[in-house]
PDB file of N, CA and C in Angstrom:
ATOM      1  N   UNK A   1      79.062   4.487  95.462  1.00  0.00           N
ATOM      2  CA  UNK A   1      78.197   5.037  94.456  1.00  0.00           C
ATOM      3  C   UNK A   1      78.032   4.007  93.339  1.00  0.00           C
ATOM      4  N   UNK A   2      77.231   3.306  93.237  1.00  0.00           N
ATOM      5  CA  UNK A   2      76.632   2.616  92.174  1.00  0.00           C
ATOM      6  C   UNK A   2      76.722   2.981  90.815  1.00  0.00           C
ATOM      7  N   UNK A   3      77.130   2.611  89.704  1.00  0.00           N
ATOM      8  CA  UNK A   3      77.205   3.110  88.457  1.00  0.00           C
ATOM      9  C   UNK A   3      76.691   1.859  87.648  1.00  0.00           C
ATOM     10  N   UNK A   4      75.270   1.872  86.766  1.00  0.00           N
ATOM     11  CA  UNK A   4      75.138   0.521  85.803  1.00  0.00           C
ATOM     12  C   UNK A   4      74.990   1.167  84.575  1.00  0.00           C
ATOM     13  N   UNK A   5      75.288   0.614  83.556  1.00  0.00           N
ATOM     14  CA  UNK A   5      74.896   0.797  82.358  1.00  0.00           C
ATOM     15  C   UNK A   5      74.061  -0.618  81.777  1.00  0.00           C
ATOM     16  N   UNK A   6      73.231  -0.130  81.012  1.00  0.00           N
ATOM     17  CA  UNK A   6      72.428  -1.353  80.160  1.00  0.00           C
ATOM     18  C   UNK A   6      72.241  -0.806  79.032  1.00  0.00           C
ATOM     19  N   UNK A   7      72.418  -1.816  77.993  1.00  0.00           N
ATOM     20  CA  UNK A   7      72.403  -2.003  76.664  1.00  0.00           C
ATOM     21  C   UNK A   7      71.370  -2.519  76.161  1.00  0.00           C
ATOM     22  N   UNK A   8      70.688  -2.007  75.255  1.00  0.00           N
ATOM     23  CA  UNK A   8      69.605  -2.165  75.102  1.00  0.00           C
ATOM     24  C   UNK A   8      69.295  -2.165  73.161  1.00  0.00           C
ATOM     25  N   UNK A   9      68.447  -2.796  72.553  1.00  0.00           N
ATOM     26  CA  UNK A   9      68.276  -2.487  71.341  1.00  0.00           C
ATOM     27  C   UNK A   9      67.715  -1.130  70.981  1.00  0.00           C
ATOM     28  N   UNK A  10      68.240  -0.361  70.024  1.00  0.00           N
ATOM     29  CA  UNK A  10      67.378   0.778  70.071  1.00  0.00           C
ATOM     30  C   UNK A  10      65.656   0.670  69.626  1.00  0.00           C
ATOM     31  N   UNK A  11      65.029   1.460  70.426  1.00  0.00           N
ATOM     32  CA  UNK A  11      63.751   1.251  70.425  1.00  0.00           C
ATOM     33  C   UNK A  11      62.809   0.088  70.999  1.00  0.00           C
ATOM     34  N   UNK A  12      63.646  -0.595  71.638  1.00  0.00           N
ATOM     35  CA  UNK A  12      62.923  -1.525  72.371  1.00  0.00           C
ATOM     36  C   UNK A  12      62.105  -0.845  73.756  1.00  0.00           C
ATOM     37  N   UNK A  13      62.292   0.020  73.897  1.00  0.00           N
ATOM     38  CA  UNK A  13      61.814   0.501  75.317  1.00  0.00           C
ATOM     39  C   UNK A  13      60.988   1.443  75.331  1.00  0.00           C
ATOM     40  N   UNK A  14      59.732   2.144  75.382  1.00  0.00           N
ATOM     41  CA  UNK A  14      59.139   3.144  75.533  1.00  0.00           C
ATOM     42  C   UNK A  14      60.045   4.264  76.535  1.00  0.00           C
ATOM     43  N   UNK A  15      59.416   5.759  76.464  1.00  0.00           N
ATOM     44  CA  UNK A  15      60.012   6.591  77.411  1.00  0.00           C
ATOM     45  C   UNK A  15      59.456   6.158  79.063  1.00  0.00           C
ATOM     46  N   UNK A  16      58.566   5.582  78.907  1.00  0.00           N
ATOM     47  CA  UNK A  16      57.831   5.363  79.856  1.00  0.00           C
ATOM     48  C   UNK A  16      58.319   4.304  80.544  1.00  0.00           C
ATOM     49  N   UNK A  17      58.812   3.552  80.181  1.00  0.00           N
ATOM     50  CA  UNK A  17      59.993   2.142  80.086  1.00  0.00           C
ATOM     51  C   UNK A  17      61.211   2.405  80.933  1.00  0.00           C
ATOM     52  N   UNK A  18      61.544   3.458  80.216  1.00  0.00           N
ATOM     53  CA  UNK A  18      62.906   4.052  80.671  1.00  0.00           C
ATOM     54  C   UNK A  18      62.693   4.661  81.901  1.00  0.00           C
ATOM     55  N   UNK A  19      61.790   5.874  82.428  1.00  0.00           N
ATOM     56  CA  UNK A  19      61.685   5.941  83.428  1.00  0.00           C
ATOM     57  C   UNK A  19      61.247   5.354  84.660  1.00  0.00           C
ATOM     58  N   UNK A  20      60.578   4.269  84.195  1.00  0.00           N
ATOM     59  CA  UNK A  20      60.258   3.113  85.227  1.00  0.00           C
ATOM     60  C   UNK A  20      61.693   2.369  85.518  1.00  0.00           C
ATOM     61  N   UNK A  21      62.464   1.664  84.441  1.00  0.00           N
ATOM     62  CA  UNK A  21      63.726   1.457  84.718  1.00  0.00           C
ATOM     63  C   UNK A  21      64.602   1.954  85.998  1.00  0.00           C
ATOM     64  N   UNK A  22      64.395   2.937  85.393  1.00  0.00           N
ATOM     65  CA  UNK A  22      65.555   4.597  86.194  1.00  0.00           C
ATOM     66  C   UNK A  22      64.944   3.998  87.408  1.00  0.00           C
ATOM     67  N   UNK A  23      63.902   4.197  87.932  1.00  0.00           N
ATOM     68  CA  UNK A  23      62.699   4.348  89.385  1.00  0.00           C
ATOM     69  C   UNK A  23      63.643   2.906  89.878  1.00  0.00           C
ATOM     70  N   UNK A  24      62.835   1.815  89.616  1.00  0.00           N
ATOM     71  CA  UNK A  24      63.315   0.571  90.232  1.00  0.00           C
ATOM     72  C   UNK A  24      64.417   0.189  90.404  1.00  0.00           C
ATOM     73  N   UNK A  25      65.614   0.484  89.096  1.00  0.00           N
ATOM     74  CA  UNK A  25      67.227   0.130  89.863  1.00  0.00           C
ATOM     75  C   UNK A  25      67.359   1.221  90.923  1.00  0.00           C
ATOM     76  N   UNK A  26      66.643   2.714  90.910  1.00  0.00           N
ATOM     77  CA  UNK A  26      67.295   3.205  92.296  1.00  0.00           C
ATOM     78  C   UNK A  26      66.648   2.570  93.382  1.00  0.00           C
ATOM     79  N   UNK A  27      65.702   2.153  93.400  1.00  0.00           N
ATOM     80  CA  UNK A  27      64.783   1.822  94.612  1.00  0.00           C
ATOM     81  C   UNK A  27      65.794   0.425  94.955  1.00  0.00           C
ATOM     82  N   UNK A  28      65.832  -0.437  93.974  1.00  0.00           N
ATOM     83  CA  UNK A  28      66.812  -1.722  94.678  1.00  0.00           C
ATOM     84  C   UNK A  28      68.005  -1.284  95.096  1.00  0.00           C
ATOM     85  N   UNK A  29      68.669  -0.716  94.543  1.00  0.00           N
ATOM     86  CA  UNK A  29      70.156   0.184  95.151  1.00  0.00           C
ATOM     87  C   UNK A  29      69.873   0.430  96.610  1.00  0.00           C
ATOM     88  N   UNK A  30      68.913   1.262  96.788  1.00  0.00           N
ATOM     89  CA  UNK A  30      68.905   1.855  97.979  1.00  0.00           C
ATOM     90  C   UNK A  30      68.699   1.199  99.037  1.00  0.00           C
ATOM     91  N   UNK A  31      67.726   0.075  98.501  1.00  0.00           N
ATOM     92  CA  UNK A  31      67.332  -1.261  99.650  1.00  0.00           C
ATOM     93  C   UNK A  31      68.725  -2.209  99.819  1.00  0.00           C
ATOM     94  N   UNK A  32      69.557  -2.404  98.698  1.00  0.00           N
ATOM     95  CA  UNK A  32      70.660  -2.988  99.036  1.00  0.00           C
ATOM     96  C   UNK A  32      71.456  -2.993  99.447  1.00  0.00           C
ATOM     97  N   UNK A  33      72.354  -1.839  98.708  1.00  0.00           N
ATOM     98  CA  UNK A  33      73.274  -0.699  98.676  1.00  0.00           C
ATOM     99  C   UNK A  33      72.907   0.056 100.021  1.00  0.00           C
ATOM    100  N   UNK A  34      72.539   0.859 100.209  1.00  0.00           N
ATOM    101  CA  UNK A  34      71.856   1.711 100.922  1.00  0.00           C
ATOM    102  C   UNK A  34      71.600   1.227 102.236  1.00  0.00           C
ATOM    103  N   UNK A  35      71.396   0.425 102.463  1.00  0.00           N
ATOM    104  CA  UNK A  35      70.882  -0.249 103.716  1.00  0.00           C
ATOM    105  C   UNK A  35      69.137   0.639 103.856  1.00  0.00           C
ATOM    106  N   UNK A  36      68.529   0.598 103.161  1.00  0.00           N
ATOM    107  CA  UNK A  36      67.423   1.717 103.129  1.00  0.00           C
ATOM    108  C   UNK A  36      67.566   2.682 103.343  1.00  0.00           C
ATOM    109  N   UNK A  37      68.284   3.263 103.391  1.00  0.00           N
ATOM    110  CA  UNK A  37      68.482   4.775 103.494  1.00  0.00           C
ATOM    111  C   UNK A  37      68.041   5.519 102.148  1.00  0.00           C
ATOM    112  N   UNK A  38      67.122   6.597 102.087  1.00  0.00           N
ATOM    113  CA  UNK A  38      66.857   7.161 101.175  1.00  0.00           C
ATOM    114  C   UNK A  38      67.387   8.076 100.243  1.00  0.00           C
ATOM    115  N   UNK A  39      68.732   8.564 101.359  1.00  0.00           N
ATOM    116  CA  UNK A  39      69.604   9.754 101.019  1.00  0.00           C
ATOM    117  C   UNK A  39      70.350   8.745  99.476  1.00  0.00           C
ATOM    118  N   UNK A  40      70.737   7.627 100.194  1.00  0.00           N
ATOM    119  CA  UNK A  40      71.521   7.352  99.010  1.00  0.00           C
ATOM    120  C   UNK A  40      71.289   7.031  97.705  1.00  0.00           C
ATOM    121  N   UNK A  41      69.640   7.342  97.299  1.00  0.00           N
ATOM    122  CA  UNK A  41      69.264   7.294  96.428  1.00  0.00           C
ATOM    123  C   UNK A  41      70.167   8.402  94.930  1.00  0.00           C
ATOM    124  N   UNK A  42      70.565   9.862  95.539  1.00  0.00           N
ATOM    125  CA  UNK A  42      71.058  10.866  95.261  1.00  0.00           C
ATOM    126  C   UNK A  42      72.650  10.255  94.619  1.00  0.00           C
ATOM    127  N   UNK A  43      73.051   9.166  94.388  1.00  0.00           N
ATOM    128  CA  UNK A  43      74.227   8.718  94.274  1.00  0.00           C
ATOM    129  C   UNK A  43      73.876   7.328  93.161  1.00  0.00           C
ATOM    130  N   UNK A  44      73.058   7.275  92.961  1.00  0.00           N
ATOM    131  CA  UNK A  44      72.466   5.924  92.133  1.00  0.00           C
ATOM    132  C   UNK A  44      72.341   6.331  90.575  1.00  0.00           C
ATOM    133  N   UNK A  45      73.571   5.929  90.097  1.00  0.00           N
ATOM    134  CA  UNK A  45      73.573   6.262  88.696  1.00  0.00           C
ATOM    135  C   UNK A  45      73.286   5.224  87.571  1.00  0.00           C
ATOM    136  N   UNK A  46      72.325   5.233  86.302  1.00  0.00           N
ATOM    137  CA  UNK A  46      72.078   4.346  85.765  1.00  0.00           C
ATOM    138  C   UNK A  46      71.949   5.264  84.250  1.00  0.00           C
ATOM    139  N   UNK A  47      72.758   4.225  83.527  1.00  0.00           N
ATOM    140  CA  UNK A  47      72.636   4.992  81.933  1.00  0.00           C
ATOM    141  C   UNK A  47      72.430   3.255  80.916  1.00  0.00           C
ATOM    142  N   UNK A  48      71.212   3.860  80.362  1.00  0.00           N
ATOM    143  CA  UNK A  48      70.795   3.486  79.209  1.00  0.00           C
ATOM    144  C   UNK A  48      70.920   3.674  77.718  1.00  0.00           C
ATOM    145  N   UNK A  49      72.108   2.589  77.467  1.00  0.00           N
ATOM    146  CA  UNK A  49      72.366   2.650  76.143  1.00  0.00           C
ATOM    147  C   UNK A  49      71.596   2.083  75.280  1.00  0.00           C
ATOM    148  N   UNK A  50      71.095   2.590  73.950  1.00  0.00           N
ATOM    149  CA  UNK A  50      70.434   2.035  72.958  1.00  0.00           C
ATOM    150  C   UNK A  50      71.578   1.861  71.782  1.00  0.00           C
ATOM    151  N   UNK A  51      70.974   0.680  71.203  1.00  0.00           N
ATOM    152  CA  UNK A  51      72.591   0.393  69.970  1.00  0.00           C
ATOM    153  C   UNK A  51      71.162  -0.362  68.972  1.00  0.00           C
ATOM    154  N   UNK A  52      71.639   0.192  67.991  1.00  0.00           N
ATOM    155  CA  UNK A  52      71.316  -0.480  66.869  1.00  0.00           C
ATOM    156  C   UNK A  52      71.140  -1.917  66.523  1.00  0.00           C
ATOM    157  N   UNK A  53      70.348  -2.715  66.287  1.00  0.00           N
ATOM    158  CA  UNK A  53      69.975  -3.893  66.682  1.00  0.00           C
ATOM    159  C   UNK A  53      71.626  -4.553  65.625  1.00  0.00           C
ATOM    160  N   UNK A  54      71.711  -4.075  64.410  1.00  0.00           N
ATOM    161  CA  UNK A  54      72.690  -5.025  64.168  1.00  0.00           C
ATOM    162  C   UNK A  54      74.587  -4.654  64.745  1.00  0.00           C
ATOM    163  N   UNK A  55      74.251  -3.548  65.249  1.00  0.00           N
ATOM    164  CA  UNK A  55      75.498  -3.596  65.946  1.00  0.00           C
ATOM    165  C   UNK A  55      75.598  -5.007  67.223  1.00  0.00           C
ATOM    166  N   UNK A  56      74.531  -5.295  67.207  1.00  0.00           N
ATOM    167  CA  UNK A  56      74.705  -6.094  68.916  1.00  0.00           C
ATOM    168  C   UNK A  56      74.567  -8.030  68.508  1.00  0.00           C
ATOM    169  N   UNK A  57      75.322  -8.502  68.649  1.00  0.00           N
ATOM    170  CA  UNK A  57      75.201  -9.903  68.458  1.00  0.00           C
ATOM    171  C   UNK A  57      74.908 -10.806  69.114  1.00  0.00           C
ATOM    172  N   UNK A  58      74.134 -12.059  69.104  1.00  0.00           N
ATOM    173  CA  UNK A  58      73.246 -12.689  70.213  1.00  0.00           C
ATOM    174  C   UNK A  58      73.472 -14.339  69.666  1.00  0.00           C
ATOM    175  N   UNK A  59      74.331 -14.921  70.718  1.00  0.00           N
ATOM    176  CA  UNK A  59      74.754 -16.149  70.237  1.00  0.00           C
ATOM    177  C   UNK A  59      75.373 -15.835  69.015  1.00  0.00           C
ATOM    178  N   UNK A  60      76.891 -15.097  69.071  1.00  0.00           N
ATOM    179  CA  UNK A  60      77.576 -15.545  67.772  1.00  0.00           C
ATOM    180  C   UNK A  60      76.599 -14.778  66.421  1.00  0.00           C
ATOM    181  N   UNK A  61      75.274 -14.337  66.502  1.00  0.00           N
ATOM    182  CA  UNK A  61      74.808 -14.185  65.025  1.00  0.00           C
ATOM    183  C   UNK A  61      74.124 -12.550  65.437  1.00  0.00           C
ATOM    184  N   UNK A  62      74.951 -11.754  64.683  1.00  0.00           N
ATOM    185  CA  UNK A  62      74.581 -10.526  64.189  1.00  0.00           C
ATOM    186  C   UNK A  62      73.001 -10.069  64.358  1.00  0.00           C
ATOM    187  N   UNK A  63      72.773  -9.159  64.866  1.00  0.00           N
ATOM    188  CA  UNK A  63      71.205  -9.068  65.522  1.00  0.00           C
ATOM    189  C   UNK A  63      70.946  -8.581  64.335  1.00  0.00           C
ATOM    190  N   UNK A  64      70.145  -9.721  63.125  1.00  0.00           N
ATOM    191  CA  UNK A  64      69.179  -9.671  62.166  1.00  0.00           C
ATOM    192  C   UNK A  64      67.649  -9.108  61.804  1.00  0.00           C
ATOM    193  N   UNK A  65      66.931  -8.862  61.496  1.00  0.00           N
ATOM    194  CA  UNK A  65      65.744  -8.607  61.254  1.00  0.00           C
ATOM    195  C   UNK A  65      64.799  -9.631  62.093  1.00  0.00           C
ATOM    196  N   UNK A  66      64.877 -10.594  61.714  1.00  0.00           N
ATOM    197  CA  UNK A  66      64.557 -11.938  62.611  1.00  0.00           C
ATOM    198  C   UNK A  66      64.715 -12.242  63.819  1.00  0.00           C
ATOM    199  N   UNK A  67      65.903 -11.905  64.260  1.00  0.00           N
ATOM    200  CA  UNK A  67      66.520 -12.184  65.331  1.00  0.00           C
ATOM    201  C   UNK A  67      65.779 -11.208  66.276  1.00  0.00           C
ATOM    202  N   UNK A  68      65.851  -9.953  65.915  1.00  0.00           N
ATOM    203  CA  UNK A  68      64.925  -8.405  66.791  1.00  0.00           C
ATOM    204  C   UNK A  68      63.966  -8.713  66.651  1.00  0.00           C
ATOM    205  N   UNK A  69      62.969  -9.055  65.460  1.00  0.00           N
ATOM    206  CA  UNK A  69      61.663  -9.185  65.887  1.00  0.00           C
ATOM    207  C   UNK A  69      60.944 -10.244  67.068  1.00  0.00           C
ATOM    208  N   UNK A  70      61.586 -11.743  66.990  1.00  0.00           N
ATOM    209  CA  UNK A  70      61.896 -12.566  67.380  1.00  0.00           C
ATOM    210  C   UNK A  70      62.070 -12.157  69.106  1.00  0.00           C
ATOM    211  N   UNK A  71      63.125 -11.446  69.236  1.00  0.00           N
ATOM    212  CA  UNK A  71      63.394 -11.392  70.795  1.00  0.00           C
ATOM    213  C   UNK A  71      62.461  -9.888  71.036  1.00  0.00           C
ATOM    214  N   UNK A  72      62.414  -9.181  70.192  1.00  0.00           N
ATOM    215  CA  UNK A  72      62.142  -7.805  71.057  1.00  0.00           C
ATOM    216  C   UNK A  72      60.609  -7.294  70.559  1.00  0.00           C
ATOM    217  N   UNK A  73      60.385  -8.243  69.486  1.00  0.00           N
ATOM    218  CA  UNK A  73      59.158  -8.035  69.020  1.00  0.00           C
ATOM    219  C   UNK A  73      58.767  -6.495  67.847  1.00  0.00           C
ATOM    220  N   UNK A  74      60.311  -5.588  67.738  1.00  0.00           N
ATOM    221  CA  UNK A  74      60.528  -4.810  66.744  1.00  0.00           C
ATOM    222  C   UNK A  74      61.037  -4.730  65.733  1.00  0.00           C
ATOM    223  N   UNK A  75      60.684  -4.190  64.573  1.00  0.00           N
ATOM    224  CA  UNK A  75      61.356  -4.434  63.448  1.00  0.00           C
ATOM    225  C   UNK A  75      62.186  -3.475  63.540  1.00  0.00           C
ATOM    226  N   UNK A  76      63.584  -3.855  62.987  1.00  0.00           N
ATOM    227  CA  UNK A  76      64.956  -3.108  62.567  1.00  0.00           C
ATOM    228  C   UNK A  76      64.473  -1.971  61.689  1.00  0.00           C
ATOM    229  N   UNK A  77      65.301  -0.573  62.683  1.00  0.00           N
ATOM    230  CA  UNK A  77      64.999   0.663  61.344  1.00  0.00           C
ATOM    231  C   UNK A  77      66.377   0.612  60.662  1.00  0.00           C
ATOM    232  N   UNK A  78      66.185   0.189  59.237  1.00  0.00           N
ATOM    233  CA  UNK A  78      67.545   1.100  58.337  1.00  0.00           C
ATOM    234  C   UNK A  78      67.522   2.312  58.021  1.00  0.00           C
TER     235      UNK A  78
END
């Protein structure tokens, strides 16, 4: 049974994002994992964490205002 988590900045992702996410790691699971089998889709667990951009640090430097807009193209909510 497959278990991933990903970390993610909060708000970097639409809902729409997220469920496309969800879709494609099960679909590769199942092709991998799975040997194609579809059943084992039912066992493909994936959780998406969102963290606050300055909780998360990127090269050593505190994910800044700059730094998020820069990589994720969003501005930091305080």
């Amino acid at each position: 049974m497959p278990i991933a988590t990903i970390k993610t900045f909060k708000g970097a992702l639409s809902k729409e994002q997220k469920v496309e996410l969800h879709k494609r790691f099960a679909d590769l699971m199942v092709e991998i994992e799975g040997k194609g089998n579809e059943e084992f889709r039912k066992f493909v667990i994936l959780a998406i964490e969102e963290e606050e951009p300055i909780n998360m640090g990127i090269g050593g430097v505190g994910g800044t205002d700059d730094i998020v807009k820069r990589i994720t193209g969003i501005k930091e909510q305080s």
